[in-house]
Each structure stands twice: as structure tokens, then as C-alpha cells.
PDB file of N, CA and C in Angstrom:
ATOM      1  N   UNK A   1      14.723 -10.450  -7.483  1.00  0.00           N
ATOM      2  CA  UNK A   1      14.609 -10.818  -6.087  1.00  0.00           C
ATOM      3  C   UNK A   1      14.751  -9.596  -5.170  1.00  0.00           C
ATOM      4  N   UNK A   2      15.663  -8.576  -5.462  1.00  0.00           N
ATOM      5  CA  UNK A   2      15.719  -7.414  -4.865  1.00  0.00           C
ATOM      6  C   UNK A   2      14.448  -6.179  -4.610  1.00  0.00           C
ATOM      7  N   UNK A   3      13.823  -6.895  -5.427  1.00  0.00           N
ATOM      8  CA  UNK A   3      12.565  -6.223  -5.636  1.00  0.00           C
ATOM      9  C   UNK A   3      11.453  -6.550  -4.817  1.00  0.00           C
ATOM     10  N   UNK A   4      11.241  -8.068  -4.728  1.00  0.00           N
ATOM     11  CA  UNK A   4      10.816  -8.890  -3.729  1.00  0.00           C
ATOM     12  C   UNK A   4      11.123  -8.410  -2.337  1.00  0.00           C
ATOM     13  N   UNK A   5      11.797  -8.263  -2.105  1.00  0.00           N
ATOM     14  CA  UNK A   5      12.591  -8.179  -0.972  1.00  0.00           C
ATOM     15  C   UNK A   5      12.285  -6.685  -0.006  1.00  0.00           C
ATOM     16  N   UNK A   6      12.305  -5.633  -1.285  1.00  0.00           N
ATOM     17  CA  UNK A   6      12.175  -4.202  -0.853  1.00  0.00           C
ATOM     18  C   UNK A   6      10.436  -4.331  -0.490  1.00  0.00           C
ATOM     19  N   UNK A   7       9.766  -4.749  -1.834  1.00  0.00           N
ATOM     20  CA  UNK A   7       8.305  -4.959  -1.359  1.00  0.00           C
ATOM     21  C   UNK A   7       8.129  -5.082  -0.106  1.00  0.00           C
ATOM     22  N   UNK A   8       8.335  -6.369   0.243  1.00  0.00           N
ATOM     23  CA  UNK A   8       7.888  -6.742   1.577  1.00  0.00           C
ATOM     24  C   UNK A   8       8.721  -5.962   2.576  1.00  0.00           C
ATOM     25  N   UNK A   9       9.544  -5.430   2.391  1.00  0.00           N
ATOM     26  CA  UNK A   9      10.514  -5.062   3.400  1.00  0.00           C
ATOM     27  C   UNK A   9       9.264  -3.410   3.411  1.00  0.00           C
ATOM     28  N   UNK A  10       8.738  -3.231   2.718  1.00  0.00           N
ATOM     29  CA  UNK A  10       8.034  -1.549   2.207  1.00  0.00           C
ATOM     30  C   UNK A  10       6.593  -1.655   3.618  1.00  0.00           C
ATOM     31  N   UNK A  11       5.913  -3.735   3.067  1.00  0.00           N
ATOM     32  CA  UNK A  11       4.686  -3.802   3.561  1.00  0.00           C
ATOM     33  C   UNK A  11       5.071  -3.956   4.983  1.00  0.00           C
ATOM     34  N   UNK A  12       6.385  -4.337   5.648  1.00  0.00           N
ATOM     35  CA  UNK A  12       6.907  -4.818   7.247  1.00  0.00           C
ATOM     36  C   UNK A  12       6.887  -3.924   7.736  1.00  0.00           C
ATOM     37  N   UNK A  13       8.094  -3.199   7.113  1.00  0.00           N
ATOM     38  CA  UNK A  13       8.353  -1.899   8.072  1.00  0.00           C
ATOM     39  C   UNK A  13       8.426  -0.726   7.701  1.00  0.00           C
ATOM     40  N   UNK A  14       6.937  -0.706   6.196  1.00  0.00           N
ATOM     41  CA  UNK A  14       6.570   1.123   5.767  1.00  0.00           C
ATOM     42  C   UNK A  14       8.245   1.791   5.750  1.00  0.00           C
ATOM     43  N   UNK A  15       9.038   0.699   5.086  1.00  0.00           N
ATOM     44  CA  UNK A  15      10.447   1.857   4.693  1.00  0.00           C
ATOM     45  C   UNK A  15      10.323   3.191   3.599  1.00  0.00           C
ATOM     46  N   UNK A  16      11.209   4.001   4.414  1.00  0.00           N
ATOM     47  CA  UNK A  16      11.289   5.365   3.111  1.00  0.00           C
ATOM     48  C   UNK A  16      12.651   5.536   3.069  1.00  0.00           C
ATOM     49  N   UNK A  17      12.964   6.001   1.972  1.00  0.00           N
ATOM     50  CA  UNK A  17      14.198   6.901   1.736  1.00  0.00           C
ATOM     51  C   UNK A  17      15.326   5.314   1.186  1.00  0.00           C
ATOM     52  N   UNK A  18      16.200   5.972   1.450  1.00  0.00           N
ATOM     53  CA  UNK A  18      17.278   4.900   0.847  1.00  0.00           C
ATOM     54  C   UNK A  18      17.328   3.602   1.295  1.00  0.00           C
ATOM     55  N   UNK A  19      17.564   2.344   0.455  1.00  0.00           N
ATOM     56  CA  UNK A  19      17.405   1.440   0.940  1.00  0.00           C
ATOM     57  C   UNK A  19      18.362   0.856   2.147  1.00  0.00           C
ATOM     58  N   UNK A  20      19.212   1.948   1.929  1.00  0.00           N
ATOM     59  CA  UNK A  20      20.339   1.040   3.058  1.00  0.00           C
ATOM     60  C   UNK A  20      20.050   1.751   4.394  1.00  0.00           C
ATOM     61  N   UNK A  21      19.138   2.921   4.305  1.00  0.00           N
ATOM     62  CA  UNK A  21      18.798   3.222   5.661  1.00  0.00           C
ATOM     63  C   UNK A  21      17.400   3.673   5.737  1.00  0.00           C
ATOM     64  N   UNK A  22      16.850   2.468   5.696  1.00  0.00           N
ATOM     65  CA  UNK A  22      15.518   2.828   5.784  1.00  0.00           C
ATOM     66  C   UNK A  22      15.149   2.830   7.084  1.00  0.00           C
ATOM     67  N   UNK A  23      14.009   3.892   7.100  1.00  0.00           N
ATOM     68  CA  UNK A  23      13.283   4.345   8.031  1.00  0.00           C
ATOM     69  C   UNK A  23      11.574   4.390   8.785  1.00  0.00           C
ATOM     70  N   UNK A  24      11.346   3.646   9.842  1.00  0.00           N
ATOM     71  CA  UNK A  24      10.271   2.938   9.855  1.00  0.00           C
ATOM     72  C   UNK A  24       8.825   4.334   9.370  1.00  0.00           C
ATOM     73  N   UNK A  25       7.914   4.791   8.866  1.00  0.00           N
ATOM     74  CA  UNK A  25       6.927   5.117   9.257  1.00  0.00           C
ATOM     75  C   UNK A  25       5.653   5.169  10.578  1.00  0.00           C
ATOM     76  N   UNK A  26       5.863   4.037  10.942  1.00  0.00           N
ATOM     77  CA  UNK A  26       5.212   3.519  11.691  1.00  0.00           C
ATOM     78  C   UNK A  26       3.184   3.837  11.097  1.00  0.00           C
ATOM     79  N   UNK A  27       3.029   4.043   9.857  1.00  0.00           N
ATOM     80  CA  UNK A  27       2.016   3.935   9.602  1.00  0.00           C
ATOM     81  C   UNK A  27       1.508   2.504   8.853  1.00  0.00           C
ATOM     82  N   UNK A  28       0.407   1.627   9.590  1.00  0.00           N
ATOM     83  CA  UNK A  28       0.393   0.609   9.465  1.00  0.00           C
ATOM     84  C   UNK A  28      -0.809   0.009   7.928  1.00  0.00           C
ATOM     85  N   UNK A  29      -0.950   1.534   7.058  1.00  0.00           N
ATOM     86  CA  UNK A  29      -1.238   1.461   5.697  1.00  0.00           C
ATOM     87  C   UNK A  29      -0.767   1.412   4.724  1.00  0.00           C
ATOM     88  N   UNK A  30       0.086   0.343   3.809  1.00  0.00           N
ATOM     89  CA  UNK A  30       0.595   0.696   2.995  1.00  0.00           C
ATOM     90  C   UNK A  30      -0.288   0.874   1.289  1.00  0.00           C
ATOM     91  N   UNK A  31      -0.535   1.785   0.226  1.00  0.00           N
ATOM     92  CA  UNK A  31      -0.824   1.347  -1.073  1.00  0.00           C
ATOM     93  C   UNK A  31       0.016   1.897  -1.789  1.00  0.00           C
ATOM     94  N   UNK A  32       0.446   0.450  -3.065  1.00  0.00           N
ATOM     95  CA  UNK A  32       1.342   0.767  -3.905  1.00  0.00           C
ATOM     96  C   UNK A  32      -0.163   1.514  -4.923  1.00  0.00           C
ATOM     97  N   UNK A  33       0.500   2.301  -5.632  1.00  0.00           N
ATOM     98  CA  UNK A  33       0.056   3.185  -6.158  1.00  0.00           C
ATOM     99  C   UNK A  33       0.306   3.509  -7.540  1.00  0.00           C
ATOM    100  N   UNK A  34      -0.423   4.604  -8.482  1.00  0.00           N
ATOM    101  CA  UNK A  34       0.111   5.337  -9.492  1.00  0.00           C
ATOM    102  C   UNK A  34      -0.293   6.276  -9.357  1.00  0.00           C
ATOM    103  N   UNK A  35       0.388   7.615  -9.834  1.00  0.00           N
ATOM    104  CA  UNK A  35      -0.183   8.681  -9.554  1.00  0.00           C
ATOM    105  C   UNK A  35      -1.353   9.049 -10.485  1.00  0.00           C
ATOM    106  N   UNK A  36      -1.239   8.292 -11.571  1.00  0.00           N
ATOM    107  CA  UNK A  36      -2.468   9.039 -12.621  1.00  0.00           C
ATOM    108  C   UNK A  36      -3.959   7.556 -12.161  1.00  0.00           C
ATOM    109  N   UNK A  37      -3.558   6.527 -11.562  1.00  0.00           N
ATOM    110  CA  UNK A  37      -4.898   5.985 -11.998  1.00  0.00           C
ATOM    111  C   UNK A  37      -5.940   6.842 -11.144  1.00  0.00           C
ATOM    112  N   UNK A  38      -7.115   6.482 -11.555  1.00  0.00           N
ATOM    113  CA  UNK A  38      -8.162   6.919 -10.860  1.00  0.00           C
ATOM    114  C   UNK A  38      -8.976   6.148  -9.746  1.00  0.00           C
ATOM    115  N   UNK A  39      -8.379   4.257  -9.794  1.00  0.00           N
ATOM    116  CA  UNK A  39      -8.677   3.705  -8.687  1.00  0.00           C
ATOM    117  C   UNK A  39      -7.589   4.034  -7.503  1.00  0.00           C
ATOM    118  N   UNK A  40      -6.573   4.400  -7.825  1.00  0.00           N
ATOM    119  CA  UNK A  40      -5.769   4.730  -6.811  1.00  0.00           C
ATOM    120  C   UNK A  40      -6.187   5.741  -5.924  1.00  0.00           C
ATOM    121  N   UNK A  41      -7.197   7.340  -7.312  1.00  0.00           N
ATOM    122  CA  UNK A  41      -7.120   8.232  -6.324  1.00  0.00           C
ATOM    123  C   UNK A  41      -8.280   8.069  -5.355  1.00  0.00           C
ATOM    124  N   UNK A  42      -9.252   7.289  -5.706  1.00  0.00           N
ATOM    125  CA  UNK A  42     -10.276   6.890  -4.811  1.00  0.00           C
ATOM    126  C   UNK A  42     -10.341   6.365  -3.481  1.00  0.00           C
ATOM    127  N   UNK A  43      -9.380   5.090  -3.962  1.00  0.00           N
ATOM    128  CA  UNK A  43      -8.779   4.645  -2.757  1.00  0.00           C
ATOM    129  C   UNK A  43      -7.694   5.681  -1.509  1.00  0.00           C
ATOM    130  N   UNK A  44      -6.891   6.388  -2.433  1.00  0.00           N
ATOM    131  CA  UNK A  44      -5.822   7.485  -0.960  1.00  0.00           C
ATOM    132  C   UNK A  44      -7.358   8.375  -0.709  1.00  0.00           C
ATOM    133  N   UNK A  45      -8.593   8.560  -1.572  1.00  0.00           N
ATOM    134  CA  UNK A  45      -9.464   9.634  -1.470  1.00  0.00           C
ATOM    135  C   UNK A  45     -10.600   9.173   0.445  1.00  0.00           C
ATOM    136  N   UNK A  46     -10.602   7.575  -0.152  1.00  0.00           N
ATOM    137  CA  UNK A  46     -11.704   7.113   0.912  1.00  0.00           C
ATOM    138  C   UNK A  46     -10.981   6.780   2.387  1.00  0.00           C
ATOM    139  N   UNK A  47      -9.503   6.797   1.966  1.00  0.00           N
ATOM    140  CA  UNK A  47      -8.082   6.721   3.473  1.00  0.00           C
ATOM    141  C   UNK A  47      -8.989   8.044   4.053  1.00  0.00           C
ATOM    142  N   UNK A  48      -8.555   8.891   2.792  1.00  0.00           N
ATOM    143  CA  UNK A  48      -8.017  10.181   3.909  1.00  0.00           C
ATOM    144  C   UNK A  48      -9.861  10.866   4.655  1.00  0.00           C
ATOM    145  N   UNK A  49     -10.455  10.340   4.150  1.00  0.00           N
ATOM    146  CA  UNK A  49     -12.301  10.742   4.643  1.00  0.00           C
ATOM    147  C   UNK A  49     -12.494  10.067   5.847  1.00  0.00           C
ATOM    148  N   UNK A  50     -11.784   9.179   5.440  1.00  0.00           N
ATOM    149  CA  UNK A  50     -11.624   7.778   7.226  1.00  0.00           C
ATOM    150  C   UNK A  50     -10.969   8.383   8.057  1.00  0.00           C
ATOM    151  N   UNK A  51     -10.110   9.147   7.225  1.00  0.00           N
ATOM    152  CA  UNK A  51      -9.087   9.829   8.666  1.00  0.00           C
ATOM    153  C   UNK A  51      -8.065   9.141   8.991  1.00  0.00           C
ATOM    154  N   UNK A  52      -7.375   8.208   7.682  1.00  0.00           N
ATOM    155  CA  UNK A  52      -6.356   7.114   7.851  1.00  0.00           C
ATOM    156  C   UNK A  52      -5.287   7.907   7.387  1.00  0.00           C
ATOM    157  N   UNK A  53      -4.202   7.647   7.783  1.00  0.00           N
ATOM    158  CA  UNK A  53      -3.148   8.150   6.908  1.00  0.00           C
ATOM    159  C   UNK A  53      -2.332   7.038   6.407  1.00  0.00           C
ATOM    160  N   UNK A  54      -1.884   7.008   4.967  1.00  0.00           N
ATOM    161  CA  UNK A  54      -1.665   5.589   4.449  1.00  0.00           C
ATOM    162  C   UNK A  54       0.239   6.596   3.792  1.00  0.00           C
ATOM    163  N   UNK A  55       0.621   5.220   3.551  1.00  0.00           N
ATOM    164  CA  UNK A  55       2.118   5.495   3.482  1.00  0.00           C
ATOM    165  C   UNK A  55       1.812   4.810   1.856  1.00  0.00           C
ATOM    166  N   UNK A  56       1.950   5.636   1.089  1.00  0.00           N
ATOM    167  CA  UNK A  56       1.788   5.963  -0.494  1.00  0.00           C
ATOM    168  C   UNK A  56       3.146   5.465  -1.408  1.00  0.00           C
ATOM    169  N   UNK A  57       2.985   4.413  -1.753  1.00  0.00           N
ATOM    170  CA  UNK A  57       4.139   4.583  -2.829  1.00  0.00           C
ATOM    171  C   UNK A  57       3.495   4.226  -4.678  1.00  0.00           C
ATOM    172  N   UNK A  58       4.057   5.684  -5.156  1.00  0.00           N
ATOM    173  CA  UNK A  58       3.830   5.787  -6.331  1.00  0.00           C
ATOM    174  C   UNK A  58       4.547   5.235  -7.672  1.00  0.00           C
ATOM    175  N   UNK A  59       4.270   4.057  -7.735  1.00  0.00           N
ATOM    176  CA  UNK A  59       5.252   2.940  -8.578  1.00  0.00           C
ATOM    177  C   UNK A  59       6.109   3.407  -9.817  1.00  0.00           C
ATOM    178  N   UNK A  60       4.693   4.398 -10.182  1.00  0.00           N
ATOM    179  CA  UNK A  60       5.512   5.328 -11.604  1.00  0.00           C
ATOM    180  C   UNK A  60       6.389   6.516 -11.242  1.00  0.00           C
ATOM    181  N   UNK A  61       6.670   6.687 -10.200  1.00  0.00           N
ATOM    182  CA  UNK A  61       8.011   7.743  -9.790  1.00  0.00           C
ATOM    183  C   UNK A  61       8.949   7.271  -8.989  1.00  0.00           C
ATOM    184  N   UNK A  62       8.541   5.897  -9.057  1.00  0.00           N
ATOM    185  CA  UNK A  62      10.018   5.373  -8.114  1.00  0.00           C
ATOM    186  C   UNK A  62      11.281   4.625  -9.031  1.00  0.00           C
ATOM    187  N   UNK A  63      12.098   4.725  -9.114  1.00  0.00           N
ATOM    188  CA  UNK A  63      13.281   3.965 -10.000  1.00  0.00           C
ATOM    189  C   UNK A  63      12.689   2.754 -10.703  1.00  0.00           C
ATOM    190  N   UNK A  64      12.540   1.724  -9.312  1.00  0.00           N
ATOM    191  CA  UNK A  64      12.163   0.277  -9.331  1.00  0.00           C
ATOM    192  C   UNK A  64      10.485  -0.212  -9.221  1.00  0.00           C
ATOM    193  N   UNK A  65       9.788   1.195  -9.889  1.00  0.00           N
ATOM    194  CA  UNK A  65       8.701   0.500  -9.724  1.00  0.00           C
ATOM    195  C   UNK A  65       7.921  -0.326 -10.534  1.00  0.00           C
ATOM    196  N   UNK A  66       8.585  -0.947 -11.543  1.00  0.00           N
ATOM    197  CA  UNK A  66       7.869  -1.748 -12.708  1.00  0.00           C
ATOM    198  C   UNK A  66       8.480  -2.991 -11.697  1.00  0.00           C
ATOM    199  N   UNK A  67       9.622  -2.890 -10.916  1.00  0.00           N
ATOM    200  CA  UNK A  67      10.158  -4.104 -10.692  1.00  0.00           C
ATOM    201  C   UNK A  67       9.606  -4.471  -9.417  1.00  0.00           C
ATOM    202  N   UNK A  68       8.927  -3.668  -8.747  1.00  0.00           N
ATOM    203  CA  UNK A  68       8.242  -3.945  -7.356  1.00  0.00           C
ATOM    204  C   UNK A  68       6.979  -4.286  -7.342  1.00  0.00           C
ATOM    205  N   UNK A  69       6.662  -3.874  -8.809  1.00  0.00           N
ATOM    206  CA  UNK A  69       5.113  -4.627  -9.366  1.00  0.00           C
ATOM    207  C   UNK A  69       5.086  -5.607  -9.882  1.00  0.00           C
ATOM    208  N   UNK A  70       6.205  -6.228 -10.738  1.00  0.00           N
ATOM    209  CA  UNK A  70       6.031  -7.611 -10.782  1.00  0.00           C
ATOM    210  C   UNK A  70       6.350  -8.346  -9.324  1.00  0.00           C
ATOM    211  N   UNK A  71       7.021  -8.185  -8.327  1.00  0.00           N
ATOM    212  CA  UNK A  71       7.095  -8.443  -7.312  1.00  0.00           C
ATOM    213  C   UNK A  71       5.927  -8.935  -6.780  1.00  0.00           C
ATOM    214  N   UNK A  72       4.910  -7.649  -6.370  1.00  0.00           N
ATOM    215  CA  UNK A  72       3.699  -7.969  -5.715  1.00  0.00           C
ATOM    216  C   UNK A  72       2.654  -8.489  -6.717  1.00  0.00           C
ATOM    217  N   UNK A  73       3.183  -8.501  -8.240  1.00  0.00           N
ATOM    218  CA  UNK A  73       1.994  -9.723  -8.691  1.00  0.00           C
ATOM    219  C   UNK A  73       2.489 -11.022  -7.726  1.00  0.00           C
ATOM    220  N   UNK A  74       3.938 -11.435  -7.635  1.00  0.00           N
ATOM    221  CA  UNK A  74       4.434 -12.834  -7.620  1.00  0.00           C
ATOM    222  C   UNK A  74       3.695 -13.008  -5.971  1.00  0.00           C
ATOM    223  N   UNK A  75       3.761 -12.246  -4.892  1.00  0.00           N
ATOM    224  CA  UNK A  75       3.584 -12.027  -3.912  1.00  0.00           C
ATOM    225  C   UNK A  75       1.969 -12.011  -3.914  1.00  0.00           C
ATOM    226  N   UNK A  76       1.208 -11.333  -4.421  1.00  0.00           N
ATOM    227  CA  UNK A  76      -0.389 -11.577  -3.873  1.00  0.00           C
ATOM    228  C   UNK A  76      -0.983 -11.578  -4.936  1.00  0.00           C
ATOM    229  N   UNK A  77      -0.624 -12.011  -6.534  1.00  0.00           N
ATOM    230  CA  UNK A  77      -1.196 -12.834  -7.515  1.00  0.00           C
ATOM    231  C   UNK A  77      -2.477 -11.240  -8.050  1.00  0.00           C
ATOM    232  N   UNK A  78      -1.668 -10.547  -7.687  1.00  0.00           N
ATOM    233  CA  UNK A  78      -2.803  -9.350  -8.315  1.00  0.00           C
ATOM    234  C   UNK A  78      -1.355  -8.127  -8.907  1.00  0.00           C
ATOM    235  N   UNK A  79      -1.872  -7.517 -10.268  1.00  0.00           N
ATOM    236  CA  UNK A  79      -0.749  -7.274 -10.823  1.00  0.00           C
ATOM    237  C   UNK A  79      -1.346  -5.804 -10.556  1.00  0.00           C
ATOM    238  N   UNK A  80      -2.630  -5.500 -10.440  1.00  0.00           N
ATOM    239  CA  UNK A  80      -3.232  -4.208 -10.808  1.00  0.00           C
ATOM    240  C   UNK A  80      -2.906  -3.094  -9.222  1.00  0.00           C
ATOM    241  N   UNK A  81      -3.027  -2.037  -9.526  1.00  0.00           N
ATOM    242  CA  UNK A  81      -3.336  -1.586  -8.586  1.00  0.00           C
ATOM    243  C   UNK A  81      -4.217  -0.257  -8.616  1.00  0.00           C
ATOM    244  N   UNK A  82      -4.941   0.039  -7.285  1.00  0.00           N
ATOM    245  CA  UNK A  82      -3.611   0.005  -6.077  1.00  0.00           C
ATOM    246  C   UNK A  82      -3.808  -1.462  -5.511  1.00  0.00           C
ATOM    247  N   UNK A  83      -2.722  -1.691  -4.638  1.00  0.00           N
ATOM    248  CA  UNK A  83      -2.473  -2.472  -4.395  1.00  0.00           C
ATOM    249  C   UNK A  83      -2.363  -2.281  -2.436  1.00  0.00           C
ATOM    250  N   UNK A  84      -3.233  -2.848  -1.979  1.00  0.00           N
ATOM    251  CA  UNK A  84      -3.525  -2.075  -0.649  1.00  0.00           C
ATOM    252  C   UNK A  84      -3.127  -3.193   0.564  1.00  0.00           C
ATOM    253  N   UNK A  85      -2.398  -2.901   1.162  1.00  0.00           N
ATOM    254  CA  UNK A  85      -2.598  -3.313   2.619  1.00  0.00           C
ATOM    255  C   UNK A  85      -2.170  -3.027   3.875  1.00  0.00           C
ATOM    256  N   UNK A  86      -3.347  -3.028   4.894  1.00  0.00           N
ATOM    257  CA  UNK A  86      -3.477  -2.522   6.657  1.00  0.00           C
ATOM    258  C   UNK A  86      -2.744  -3.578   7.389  1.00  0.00           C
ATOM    259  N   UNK A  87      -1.642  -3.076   7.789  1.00  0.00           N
ATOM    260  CA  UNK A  87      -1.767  -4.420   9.331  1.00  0.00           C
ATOM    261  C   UNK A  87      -0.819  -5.575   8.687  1.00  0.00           C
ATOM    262  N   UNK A  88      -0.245  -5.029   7.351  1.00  0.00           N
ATOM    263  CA  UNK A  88       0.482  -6.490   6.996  1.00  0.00           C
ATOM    264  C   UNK A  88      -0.456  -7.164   5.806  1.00  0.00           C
ATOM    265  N   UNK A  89      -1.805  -6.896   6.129  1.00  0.00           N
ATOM    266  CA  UNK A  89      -2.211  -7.604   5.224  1.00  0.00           C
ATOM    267  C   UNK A  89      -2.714  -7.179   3.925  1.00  0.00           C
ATOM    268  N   UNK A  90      -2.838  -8.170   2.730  1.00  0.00           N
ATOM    269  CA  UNK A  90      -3.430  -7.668   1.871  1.00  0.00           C
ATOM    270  C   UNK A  90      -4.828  -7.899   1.525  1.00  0.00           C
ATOM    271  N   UNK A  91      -5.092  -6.520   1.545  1.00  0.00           N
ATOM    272  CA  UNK A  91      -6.357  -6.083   1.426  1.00  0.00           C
ATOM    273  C   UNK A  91      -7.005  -6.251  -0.535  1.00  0.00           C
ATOM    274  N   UNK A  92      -6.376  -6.436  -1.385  1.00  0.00           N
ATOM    275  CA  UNK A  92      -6.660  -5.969  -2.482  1.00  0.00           C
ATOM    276  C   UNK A  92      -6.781  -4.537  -3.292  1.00  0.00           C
ATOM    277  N   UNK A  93      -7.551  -4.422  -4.029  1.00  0.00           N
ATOM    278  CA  UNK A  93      -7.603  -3.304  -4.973  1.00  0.00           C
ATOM    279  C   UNK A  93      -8.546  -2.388  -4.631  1.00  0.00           C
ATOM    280  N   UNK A  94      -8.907  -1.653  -5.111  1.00  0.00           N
ATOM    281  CA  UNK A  94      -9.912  -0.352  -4.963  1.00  0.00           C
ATOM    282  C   UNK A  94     -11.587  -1.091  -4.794  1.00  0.00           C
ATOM    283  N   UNK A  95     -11.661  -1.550  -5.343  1.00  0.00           N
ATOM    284  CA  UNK A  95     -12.649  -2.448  -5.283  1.00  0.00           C
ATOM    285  C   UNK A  95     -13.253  -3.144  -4.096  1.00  0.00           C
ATOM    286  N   UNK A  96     -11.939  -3.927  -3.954  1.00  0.00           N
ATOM    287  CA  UNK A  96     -12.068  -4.653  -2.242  1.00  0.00           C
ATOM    288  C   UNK A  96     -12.321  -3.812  -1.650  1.00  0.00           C
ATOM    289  N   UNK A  97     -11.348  -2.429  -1.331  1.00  0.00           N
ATOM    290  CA  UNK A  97     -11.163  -1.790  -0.468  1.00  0.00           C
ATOM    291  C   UNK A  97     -13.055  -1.472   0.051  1.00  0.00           C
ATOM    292  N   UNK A  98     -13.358  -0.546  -1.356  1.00  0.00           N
ATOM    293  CA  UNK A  98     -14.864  -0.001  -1.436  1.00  0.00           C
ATOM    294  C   UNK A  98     -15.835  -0.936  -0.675  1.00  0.00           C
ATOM    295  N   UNK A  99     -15.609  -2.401  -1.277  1.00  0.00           N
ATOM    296  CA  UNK A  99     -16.767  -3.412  -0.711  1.00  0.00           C
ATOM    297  C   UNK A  99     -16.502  -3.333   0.708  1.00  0.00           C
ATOM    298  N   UNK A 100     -15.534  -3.158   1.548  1.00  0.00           N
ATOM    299  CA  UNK A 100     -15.161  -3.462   3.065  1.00  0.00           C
ATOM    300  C   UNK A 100     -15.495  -1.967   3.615  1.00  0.00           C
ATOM    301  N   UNK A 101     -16.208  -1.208   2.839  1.00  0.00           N
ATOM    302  CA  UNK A 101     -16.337   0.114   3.519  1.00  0.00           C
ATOM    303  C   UNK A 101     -17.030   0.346   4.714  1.00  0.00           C
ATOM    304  N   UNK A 102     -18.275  -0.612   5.331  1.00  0.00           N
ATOM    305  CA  UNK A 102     -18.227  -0.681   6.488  1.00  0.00           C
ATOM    306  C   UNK A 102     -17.831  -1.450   7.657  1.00  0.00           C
ATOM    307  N   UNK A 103     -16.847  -1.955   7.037  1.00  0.00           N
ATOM    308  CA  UNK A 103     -15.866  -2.944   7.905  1.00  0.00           C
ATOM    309  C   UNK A 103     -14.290  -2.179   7.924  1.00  0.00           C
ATOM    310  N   UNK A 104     -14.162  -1.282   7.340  1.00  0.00           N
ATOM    311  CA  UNK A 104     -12.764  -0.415   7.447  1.00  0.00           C
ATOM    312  C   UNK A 104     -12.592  -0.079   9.095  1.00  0.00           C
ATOM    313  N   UNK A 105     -14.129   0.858   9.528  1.00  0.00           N
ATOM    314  CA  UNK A 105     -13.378   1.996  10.337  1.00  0.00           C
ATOM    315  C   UNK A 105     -13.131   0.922  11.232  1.00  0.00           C
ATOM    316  N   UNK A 106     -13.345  -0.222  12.169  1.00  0.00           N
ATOM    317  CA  UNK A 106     -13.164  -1.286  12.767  1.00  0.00           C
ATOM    318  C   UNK A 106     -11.660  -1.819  12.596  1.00  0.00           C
ATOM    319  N   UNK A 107     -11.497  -2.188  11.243  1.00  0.00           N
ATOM    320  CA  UNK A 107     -10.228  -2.532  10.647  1.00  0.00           C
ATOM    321  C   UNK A 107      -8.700  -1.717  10.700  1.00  0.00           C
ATOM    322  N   UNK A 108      -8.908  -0.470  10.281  1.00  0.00           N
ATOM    323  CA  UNK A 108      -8.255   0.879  10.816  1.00  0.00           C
ATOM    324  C   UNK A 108      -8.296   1.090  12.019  1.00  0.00           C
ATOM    325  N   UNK A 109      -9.363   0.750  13.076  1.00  0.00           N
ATOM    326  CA  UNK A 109      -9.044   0.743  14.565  1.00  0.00           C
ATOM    327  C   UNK A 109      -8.034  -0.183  15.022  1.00  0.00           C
ATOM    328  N   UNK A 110      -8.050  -1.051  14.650  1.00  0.00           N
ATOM    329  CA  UNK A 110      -7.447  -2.390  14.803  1.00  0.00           C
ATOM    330  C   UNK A 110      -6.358  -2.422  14.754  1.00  0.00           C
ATOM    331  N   UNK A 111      -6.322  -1.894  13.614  1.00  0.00           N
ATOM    332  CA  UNK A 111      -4.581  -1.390  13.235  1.00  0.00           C
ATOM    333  C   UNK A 111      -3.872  -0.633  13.837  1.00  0.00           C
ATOM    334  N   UNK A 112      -4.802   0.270  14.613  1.00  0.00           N
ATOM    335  CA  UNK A 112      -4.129   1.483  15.234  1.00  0.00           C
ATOM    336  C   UNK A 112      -3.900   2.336  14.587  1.00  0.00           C
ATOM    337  N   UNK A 113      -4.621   2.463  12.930  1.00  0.00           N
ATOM    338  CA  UNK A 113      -4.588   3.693  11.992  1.00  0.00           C
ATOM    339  C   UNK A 113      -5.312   4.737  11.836  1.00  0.00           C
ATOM    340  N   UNK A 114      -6.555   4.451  12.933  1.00  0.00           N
ATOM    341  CA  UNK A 114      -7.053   6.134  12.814  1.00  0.00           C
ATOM    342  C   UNK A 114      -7.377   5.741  14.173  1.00  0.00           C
TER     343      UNK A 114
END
């Protein structure tokens, strides 16, 4: 449940650093991540060409990140990642992301992310 909890607490308010004093980002991209997949790097690859800046968390270097991934399976029924979402919402995987490619820069406006 603690895991649950940090998730969403990660997708609300883009927390960093320790959990007892977390600190907002105010960037309204979050993708959970790995550092080695290759849909991941596509996805931080097609952020940063947009000119988005996305608040990155890399599941395989964080303590709890096997436990924040079963989390966001339980939470948006997708176990894979990355695991993407603007604005609160979830966006899906690398995939989604790609298919919405000309509906991003709109979407990222929206958000107030680029």
C-alpha cells in the first residue's frame, strides 16, 4: 500500500527526494521508467525533441521500484513501461505516446509543459 500511495503521491505532486519531505517539481510530466529499456529511451527521446521536460523516475535505481510497479499495474492495469503521464493523466506506453504524436504538442500546451 505504501507503494500505492508514493505512486500517486509521484503522479500528484512530481515528488523527489525523501519521502517525508518531498518536494513539488512542478513539472506536469511524469514517466516511470527503466534505464536500459529502449521504449523508455524513445519516449524521454520524443519529450525532449518536443521541448518537454518530463520528471523521470527510473524504477530500476530506486529502492522501491519493483514495488511502485506493481502499484501502477494495480492503478492503470498496464505493468509495462514506460509508463507515462501529462496533467495527471495516464497516457500509456511508448506506443500510445508515438500514436498521439500529433496531438502531443497541443497536449503539452495544455499542460503548461512546453
Amino acid at each position: 500500500m505504501a507503494a500505492k500511495t508514493k505512486a500517486q503521491d509521484i503522479i500528484d505532486n512530481n515528488a523527489v527526494g525523501e519521502q517525508k519531505t518531498p518536494k513539488r517539481t512542478n513539472i506536469p510530466r511524469t514517466v516511470f521508467s527503466k534505464s536500459y529499456c529502449p521504449y523508455c529511451k524513445a519516449t524521454k527521446s520524443l519529450l525532449s525533441e518536443m521541448g518537454a521536460k518530463a520528471y523521470i523516475i527510473e524504477l530500476d535505481q530506486v529502492d522501491d521500484g519493483a514495488a511502485i510497479q506493481d502499484a501502477l499495474e494495480e492503478m492503470t492495469h498496464q505493468r509495462s513501461v514506460p509508463n507515462i503521464f501529462i496533467a495527471k493523466k495516464h497516457i500509456g506506453g511508448n506506443s500510445d505516446l508515438q500514436g498521439k504524436k500529433s496531438q502531443l504538442p497541443k497536449m503539452l500546451q495544455e499542460a503548461h509543459a512546453i
